[in-house]
Protein backbone atom coordinates (compact mmCIF):
# COMPACT_ATOMS: atom_id res chain seq x y z
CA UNK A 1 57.16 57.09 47.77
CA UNK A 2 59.33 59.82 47.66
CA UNK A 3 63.00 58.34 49.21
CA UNK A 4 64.60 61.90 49.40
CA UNK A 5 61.93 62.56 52.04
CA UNK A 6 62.38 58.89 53.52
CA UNK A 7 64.32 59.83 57.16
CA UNK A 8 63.50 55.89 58.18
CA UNK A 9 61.54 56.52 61.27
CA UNK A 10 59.86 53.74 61.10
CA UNK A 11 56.28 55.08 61.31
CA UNK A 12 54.68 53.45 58.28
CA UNK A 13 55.49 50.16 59.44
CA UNK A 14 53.98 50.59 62.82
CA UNK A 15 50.69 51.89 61.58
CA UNK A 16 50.47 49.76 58.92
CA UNK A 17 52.69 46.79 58.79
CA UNK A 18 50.82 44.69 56.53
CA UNK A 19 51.26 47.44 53.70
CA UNK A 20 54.79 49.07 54.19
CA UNK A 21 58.33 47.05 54.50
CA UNK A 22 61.92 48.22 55.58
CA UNK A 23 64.63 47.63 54.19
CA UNK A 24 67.71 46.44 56.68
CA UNK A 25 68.60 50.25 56.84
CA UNK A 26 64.89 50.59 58.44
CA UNK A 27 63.95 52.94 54.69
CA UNK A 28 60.67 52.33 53.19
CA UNK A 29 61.56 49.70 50.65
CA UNK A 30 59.59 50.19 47.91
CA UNK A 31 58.73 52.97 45.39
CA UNK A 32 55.85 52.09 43.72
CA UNK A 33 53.04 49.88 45.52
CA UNK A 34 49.41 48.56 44.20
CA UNK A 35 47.65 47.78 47.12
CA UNK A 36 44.76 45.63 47.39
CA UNK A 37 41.28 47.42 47.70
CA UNK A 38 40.63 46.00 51.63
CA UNK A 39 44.28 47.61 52.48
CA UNK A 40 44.16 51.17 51.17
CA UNK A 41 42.37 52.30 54.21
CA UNK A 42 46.11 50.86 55.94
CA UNK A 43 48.34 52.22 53.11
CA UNK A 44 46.47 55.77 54.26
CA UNK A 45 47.03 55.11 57.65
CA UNK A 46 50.47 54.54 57.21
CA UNK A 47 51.22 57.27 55.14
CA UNK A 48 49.92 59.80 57.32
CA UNK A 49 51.83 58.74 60.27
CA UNK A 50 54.98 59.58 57.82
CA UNK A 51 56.55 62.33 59.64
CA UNK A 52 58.26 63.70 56.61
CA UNK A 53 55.24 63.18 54.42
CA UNK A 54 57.49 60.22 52.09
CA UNK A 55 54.40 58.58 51.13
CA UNK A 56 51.67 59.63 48.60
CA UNK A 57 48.38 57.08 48.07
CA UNK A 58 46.89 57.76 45.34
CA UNK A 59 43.35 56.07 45.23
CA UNK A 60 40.35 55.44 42.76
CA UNK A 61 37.88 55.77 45.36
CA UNK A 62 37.25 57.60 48.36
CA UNK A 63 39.64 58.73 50.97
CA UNK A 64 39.12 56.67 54.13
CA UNK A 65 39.75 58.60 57.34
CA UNK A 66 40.58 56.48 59.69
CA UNK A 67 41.46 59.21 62.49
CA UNK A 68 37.76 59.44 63.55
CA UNK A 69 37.36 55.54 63.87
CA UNK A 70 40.66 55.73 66.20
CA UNK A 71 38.32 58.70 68.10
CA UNK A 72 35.74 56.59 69.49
């Protein structure tokens, strides 16, 4: 997480709530995260709705694009 580029929009949470958390200002609160394998497809989901591009996921394994499941 970069929390310069953190504007609090919110859309992390929305696209994947069971990965990101605000804090009561509505910022990402967090700076470093290890998700679990079964949520990194979220944590990429999440990130890319980031309108400022706050969030990096860094992965071991594959990127998961999730925009062509949301296409059909």
């Amino acid at each position: 997480m970069h929390p310069s580029l953190c504007m609090g929009s919110g859309a992390c949470r929305q696209f994947a709530s069971t990965v990101y958390q605000l804090d009561d200002e509505g910022y990402l609160d967090l700076q470093l995260l290890q998700v679990p394998p079964e949520l990194e497809g979220d944590a990429a989901y999440g990130a890319g709705a980031c309108p400022n591009g706050a969030i990096t996921v860094i992965s071991d394994g594959p990127a998961i694009d999730r925009s062509a499941e949301d296409q059909q």
